[in-house]
N, C-alpha and C. Protein backbone atom coordinates (compact mmCIF):
# COMPACT_ATOMS: atom_id res chain seq x y z
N UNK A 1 -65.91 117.20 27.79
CA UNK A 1 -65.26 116.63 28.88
C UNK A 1 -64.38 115.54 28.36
N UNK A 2 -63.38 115.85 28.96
CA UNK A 2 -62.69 114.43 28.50
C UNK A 2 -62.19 113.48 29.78
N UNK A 3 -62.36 112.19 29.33
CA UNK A 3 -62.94 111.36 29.96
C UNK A 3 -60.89 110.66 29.88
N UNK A 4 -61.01 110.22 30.87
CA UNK A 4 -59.41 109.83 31.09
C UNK A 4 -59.41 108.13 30.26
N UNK A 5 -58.25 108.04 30.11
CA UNK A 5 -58.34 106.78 29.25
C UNK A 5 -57.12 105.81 30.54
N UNK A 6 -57.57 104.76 30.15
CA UNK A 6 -56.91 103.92 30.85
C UNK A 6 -55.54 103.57 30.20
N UNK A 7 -54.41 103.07 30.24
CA UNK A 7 -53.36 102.72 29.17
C UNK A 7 -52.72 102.16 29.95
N UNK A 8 -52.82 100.38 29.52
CA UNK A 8 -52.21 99.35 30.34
C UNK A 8 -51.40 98.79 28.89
N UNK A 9 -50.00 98.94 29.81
CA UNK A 9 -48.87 98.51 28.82
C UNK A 9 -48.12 97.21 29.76
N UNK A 10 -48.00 96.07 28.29
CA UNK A 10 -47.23 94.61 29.37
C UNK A 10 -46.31 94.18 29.03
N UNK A 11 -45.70 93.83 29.34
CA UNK A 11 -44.23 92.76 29.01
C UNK A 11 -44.21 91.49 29.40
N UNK A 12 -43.85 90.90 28.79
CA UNK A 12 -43.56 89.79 29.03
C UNK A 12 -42.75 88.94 29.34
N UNK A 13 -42.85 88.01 30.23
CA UNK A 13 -41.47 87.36 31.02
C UNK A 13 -40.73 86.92 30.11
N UNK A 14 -39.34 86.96 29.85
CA UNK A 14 -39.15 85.63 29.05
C UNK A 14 -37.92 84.95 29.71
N UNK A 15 -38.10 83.92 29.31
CA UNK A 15 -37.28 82.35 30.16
C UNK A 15 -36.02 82.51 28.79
N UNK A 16 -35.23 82.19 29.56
CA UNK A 16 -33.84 81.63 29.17
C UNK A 16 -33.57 80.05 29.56
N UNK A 17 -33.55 79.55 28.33
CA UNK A 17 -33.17 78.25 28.08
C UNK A 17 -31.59 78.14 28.15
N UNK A 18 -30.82 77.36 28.81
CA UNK A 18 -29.61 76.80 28.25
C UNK A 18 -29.57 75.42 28.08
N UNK A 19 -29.13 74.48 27.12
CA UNK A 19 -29.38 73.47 27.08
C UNK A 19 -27.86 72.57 27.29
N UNK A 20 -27.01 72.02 27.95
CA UNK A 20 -25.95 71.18 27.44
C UNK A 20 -26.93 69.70 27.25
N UNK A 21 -26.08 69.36 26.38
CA UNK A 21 -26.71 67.92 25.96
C UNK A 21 -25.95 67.04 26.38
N UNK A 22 -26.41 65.66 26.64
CA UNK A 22 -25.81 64.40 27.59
C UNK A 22 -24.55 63.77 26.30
N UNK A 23 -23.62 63.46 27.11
CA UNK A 23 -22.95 62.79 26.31
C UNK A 23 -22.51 61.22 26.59
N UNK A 24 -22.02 60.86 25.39
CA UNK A 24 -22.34 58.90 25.87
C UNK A 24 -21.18 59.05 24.93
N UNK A 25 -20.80 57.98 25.43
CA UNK A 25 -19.48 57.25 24.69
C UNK A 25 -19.52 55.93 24.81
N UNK A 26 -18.98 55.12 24.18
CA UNK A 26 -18.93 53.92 23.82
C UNK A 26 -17.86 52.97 22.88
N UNK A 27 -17.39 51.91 24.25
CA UNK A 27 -15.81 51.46 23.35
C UNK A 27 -15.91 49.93 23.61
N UNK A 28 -16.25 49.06 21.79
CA UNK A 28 -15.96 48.01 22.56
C UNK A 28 -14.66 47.64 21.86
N UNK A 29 -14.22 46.41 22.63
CA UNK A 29 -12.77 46.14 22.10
C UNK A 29 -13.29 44.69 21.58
N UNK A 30 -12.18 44.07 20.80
CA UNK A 30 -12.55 42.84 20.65
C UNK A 30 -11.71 41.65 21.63
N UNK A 31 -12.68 40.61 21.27
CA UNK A 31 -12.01 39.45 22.58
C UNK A 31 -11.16 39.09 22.36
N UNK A 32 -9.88 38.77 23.42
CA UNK A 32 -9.15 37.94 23.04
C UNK A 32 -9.50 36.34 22.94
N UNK A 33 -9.02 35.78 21.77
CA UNK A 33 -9.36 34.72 21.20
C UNK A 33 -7.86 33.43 20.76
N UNK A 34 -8.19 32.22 21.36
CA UNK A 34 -7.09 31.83 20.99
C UNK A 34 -7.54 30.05 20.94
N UNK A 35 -6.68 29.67 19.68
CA UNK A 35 -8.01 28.54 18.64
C UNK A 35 -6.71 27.36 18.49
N UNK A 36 -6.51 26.46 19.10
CA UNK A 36 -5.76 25.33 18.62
C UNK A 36 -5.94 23.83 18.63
N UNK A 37 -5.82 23.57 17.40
CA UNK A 37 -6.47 22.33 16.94
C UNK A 37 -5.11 21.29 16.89
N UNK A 38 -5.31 20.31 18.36
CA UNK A 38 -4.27 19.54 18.54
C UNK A 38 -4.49 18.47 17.20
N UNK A 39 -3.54 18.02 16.42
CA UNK A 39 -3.15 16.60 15.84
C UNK A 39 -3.72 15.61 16.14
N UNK A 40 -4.48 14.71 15.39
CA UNK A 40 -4.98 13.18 16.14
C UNK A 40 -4.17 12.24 16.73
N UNK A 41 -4.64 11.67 17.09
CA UNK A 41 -3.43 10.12 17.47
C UNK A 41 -4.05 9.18 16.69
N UNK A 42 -2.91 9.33 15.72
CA UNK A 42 -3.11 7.79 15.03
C UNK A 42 -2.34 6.63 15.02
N UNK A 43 -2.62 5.52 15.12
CA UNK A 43 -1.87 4.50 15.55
C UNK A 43 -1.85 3.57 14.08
N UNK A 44 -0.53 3.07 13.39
CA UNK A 44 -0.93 2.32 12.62
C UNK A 44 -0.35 0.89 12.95
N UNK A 45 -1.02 -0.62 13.15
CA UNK A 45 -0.48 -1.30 13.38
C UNK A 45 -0.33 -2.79 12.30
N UNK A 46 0.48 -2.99 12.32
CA UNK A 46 0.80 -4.44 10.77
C UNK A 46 1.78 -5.30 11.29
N UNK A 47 1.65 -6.39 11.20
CA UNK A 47 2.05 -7.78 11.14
C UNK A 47 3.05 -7.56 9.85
N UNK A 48 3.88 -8.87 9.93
CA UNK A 48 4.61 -8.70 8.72
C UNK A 48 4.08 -9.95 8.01
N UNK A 49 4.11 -9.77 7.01
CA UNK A 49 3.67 -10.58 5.88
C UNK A 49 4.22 -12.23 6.07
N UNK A 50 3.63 -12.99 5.42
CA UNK A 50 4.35 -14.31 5.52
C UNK A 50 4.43 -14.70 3.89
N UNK A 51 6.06 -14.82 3.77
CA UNK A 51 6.62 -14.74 2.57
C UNK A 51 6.90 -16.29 2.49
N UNK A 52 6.67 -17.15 1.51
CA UNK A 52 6.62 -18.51 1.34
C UNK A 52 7.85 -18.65 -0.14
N UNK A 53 8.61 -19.23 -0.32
CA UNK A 53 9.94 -19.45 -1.33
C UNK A 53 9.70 -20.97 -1.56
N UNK A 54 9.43 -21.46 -2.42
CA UNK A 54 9.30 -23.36 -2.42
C UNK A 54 10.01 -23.15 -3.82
N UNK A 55 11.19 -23.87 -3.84
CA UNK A 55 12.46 -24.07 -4.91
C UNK A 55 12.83 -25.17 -4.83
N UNK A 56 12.06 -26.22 -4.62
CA UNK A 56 11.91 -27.74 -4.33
C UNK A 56 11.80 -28.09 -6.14
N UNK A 57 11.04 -27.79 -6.85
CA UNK A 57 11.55 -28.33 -7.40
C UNK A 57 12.22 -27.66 -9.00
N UNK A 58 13.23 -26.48 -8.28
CA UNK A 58 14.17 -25.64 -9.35
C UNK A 58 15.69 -26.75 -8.91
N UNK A 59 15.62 -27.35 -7.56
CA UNK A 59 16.68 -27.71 -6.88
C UNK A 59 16.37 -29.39 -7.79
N UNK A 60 15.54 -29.66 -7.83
CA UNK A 60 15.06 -30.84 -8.39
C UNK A 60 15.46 -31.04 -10.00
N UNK A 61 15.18 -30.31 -10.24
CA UNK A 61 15.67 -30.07 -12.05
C UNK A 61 17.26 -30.29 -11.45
N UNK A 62 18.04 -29.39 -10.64
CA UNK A 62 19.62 -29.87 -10.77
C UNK A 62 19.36 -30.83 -10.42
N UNK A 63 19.21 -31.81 -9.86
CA UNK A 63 19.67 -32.91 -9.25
C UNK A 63 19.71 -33.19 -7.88
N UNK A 64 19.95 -31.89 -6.94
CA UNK A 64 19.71 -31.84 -5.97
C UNK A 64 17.91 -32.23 -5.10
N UNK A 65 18.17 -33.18 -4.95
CA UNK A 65 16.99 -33.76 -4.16
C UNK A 65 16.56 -34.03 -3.01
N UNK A 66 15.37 -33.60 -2.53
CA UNK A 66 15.48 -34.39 -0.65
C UNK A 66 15.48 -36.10 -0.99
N UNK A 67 15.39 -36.60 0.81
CA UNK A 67 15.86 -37.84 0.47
C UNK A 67 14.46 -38.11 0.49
N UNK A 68 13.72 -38.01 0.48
CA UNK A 68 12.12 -38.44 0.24
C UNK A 68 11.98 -38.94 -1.44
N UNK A 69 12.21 -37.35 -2.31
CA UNK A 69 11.91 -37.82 -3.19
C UNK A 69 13.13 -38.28 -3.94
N UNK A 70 14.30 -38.81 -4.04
CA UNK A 70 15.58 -39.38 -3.86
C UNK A 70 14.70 -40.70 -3.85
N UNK A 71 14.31 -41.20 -2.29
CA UNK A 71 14.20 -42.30 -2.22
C UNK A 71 12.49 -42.77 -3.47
N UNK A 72 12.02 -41.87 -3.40
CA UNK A 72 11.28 -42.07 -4.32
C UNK A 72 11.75 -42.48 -5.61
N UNK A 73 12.31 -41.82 -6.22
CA UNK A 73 13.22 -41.62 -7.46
C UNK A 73 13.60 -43.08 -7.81
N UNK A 74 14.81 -44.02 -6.84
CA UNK A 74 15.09 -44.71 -6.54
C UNK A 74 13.99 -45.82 -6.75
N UNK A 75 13.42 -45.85 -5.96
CA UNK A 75 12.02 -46.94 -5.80
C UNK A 75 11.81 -47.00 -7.50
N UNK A 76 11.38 -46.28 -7.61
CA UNK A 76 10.87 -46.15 -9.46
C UNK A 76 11.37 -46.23 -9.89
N UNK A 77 12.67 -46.46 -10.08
CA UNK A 77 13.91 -46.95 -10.50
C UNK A 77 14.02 -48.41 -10.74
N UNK A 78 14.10 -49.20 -9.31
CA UNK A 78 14.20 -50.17 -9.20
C UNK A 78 13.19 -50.81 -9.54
N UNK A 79 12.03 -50.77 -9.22
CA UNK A 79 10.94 -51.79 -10.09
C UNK A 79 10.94 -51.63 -11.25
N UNK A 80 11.29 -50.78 -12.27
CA UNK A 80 11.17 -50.67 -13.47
C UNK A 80 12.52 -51.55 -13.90
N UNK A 81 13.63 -51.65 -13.23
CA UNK A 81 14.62 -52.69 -13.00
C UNK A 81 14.22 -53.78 -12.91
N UNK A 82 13.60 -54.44 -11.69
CA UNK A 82 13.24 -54.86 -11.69
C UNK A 82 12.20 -56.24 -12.65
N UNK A 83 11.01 -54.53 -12.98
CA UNK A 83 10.37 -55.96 -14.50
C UNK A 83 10.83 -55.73 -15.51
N UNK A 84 11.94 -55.01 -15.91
CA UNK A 84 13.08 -55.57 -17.15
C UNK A 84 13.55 -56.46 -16.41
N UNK A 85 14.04 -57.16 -15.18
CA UNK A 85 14.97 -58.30 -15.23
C UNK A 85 14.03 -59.28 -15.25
N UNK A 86 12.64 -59.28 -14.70
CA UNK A 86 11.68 -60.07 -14.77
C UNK A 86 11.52 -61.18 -16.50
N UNK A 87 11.44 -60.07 -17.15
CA UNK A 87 11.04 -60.35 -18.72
C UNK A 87 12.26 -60.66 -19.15
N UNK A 88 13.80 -60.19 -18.74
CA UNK A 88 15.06 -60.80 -19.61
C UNK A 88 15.16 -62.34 -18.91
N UNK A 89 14.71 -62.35 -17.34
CA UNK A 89 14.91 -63.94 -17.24
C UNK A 89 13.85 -64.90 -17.92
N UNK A 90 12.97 -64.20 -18.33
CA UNK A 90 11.53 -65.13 -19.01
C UNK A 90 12.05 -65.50 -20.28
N UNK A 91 12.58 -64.48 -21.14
CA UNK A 91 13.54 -64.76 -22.18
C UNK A 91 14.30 -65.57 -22.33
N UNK A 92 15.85 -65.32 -21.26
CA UNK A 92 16.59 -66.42 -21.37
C UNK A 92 16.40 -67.61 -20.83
N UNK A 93 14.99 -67.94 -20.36
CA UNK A 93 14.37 -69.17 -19.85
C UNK A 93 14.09 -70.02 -21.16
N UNK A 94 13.45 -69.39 -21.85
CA UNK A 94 13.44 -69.51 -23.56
C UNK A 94 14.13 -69.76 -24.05
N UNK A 95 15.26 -68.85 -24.39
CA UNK A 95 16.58 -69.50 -25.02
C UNK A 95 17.16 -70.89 -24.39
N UNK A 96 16.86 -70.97 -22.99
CA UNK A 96 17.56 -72.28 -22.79
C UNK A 96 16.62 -73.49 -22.87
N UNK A 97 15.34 -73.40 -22.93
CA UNK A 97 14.66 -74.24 -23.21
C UNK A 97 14.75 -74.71 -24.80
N UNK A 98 15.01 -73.91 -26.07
CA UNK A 98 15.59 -74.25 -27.46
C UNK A 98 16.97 -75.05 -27.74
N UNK A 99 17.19 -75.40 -26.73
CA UNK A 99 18.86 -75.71 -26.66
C UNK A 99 18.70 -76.94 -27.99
N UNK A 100 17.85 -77.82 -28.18
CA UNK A 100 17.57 -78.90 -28.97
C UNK A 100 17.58 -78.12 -30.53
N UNK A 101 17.51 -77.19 -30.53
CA UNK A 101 17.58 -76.54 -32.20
C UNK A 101 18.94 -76.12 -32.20
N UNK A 102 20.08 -76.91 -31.99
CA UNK A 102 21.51 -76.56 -32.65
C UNK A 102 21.89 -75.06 -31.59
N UNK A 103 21.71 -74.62 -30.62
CA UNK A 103 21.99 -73.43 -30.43
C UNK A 103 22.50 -73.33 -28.88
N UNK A 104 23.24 -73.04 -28.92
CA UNK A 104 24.57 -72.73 -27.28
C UNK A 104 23.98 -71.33 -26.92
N UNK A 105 22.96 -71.50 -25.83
CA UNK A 105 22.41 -70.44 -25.69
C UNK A 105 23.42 -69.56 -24.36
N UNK A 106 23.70 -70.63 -23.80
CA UNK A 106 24.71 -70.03 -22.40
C UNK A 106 25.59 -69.34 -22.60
N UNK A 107 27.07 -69.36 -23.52
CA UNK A 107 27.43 -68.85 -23.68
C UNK A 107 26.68 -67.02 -24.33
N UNK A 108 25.99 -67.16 -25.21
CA UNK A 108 25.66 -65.96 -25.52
C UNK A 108 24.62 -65.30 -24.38
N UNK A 109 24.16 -65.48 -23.44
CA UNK A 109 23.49 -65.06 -22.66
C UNK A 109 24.71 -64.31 -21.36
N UNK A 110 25.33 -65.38 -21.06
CA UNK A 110 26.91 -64.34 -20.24
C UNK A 110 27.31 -63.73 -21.15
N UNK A 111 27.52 -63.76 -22.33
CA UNK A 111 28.41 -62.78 -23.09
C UNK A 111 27.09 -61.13 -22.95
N UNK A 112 25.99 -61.68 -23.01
CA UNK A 112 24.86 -60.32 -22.55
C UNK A 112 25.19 -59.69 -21.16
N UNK A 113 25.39 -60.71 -20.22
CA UNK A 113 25.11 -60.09 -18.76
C UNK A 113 26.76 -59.94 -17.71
N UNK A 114 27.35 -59.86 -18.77
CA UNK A 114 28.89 -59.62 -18.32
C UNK A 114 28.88 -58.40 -17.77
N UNK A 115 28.42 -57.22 -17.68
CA UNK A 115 28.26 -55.93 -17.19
C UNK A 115 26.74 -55.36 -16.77
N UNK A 116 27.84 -54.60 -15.63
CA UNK A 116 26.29 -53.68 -15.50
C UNK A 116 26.43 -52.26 -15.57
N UNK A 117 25.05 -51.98 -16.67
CA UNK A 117 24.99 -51.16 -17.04
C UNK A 117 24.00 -49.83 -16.08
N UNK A 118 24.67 -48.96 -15.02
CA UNK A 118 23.70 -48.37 -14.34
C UNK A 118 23.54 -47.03 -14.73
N UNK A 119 22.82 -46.32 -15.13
CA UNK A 119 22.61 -44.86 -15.88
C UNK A 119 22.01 -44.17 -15.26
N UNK A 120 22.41 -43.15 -14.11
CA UNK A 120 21.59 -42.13 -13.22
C UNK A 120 21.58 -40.95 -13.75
N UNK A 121 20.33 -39.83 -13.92
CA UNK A 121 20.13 -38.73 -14.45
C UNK A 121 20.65 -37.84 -13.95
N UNK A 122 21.44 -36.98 -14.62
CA UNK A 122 21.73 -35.38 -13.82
C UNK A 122 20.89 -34.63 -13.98
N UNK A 123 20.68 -33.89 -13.18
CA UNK A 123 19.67 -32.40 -13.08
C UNK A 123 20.17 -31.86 -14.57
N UNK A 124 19.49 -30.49 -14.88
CA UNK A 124 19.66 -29.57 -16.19
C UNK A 124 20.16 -28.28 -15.32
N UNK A 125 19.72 -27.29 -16.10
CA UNK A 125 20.23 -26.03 -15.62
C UNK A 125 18.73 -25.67 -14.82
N UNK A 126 18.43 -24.47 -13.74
CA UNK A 126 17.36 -24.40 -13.05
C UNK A 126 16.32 -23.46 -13.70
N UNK A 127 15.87 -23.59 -13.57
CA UNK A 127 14.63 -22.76 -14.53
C UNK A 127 14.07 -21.89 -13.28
N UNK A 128 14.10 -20.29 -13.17
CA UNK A 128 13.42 -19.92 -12.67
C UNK A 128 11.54 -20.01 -12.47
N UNK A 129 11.23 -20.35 -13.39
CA UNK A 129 9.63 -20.49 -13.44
C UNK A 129 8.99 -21.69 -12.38
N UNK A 130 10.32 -22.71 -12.15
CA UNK A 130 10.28 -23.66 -10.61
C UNK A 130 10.26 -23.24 -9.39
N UNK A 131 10.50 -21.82 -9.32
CA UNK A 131 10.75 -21.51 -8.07
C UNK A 131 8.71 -20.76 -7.79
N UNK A 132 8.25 -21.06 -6.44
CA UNK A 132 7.28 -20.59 -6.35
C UNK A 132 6.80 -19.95 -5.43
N UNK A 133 6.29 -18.78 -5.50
CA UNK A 133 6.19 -17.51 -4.56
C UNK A 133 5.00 -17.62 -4.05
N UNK A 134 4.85 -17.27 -2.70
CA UNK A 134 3.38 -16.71 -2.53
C UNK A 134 3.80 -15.98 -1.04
N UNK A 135 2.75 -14.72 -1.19
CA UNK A 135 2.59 -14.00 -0.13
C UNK A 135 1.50 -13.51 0.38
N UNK A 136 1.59 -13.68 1.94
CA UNK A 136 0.40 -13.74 2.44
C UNK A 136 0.54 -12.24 3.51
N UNK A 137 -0.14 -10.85 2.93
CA UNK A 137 -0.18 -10.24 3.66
C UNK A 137 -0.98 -9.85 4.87
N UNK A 138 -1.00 -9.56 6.33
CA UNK A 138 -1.71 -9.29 6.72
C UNK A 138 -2.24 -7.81 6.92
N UNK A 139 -3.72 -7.33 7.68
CA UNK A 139 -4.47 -6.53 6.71
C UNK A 139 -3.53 -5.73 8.40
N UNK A 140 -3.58 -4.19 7.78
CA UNK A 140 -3.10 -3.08 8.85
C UNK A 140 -4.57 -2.86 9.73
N UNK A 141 -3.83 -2.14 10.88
CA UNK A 141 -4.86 -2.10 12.21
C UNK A 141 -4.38 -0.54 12.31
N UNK A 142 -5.64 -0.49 11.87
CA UNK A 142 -5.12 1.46 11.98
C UNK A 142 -6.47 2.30 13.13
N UNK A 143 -5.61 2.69 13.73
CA UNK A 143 -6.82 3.38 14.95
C UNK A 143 -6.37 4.86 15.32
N UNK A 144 -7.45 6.03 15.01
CA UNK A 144 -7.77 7.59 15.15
C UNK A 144 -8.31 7.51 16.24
N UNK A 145 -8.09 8.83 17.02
CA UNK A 145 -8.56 9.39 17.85
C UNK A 145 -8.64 11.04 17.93
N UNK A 146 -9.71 11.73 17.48
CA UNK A 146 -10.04 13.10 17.18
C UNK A 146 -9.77 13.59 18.62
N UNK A 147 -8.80 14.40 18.72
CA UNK A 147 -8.47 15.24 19.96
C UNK A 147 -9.28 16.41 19.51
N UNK A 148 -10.45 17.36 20.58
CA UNK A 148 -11.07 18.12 20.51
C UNK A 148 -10.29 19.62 20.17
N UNK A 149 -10.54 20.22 19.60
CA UNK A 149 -9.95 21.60 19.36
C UNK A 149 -10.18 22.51 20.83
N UNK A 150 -8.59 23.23 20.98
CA UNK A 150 -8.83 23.77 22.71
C UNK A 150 -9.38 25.69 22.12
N UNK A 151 -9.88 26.06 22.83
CA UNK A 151 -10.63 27.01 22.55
C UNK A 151 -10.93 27.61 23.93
N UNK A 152 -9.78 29.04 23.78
CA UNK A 152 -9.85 30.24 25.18
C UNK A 152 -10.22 31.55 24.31
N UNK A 153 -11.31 32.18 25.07
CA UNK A 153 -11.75 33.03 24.41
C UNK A 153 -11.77 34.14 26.08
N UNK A 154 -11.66 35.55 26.15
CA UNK A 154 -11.50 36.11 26.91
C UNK A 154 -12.00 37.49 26.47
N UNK A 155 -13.85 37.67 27.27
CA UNK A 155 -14.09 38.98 26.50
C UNK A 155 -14.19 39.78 26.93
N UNK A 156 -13.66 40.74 26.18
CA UNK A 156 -13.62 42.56 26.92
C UNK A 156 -14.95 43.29 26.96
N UNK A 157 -15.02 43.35 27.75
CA UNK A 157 -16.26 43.87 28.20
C UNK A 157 -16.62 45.40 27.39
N UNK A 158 -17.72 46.24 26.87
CA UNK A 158 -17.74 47.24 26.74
C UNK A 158 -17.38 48.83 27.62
N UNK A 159 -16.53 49.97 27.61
CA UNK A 159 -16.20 50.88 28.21
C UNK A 159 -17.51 51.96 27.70
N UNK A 160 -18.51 52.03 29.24
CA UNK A 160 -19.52 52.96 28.64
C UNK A 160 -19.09 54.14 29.68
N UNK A 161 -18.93 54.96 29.22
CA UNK A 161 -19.37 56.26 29.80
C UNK A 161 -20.51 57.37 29.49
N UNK A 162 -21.12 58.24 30.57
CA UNK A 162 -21.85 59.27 29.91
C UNK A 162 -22.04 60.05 31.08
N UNK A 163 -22.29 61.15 30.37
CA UNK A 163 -22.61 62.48 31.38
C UNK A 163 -23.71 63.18 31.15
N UNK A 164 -24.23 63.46 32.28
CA UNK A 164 -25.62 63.83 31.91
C UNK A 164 -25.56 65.14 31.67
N UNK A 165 -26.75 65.16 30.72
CA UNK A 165 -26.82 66.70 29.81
C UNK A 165 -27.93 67.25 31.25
N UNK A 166 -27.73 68.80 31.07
CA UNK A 166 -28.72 69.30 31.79
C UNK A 166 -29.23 70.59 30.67
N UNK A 167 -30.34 71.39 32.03
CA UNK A 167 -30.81 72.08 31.21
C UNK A 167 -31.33 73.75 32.36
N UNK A 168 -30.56 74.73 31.87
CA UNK A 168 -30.14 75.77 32.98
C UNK A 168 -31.55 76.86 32.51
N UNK A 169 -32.71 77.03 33.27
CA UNK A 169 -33.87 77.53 33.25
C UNK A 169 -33.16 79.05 33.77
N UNK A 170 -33.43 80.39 33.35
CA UNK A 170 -33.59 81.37 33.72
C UNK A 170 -34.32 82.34 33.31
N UNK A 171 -34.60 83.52 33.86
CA UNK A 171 -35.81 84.33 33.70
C UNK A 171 -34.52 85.05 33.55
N UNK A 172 -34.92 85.58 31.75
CA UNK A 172 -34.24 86.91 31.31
C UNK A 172 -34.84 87.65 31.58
N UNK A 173 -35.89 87.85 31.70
CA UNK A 173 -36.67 89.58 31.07
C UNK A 173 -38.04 88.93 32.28
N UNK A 174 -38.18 89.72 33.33
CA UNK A 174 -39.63 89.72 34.14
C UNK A 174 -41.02 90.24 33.46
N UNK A 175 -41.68 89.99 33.87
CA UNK A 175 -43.20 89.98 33.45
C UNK A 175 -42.98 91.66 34.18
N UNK A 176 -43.89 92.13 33.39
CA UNK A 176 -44.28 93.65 34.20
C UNK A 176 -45.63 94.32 33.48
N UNK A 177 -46.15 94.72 34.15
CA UNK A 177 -47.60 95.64 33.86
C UNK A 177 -47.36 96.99 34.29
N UNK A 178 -48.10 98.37 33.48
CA UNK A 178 -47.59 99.78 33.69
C UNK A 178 -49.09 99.68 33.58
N UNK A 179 -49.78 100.62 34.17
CA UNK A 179 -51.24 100.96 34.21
C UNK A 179 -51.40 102.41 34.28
N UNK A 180 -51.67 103.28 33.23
CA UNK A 180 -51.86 104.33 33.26
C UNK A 180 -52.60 105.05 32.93
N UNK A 181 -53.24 106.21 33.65
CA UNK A 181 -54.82 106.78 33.21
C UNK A 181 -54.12 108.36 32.65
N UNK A 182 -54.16 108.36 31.48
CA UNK A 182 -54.40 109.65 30.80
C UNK A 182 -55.46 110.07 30.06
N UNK A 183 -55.03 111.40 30.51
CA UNK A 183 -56.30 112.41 30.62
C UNK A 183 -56.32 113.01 28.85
């Protein structure tokens, strides 16, 4: 006897994948940027110097004199005049007191003082090394002021785009079962 056989034949579903994939993009730019560094203010401030010339006494060597020291000059002059005439009259006080030793003092004493003899100095040539300098500078006044650096900066933002990927599911091939009894 023969006995029937069963004969189960299967298939199998199969899925279809499609895949697109997401895409992204991405743009950055750079910022605009803009950088300027103003100049300080500086101020410089100075006095002018005080320049001093004293040629008092280069002018003095010529001859040229104020009347100060002129009258000075003078003064010292005259007393030294002075005690020479002091000591020539003490002298010819002398001589006339000898008159008893044979001697005519009068006559020879006018024959001395018949003139006068006055002798005033002239200056020389000027000697620069008389002349005398001095200078008195004063100190500078100097004043900064750091002006801050100006600074515009303007930023571009990033350009994103993207698209989404998907993913397309289909059934290629169905599932199926055949069931068959042969004999």
């Amino acid at each position: 006897m023969s006995i029937p056989k069963l004969q189960v034949q299967t298939q199998q579903a199969q899925i279809g994948l499609q895949t697109v994939s997401a895409k992204h993009e991405y743009k950055q730019f750079k910022a605009e940027q803009s950088i300027q560094q103003p100049k300080a203010d500086m101020t410089i401030e100075q006095k002018k110097g005080k320049l001093t010339i004293d040629q008092s006494s280069a002018w003095s060597n010529l001859g040229f004199k104020s009347i100060a020291e002129r009258t000075r000059d003078t003064a010292s002059h005259a007393e030294q005049v002075l005690l020479e005439g002091i000591a020539r009259v003490a002298q010819e006080g002398d001589e006339m007191m000898s008159v008893e030793n044979n001697g005519n003092p009068i006559p020879s004493i006018s024959e001395r003082n018949t003139g006068w003899d006055f002798n005033y100095p002239l200056g020389s040539t000027p000697v620069s090394e008389l002349v005398k300098l001095s200078y008195q500078a004063n100190p500078a006044k100097i004043q900064t002021q750091i002006n801050p650096p100006v600074i515009e900066a303007t930023p571009k933002y990033p350009e994103f785009n993207y698209e989404r990927g998907y993913v397309d599911i289909s059934l290629v091939q169905h599932a199926s079962i055949q069931i068959d009894w042969k004999i």
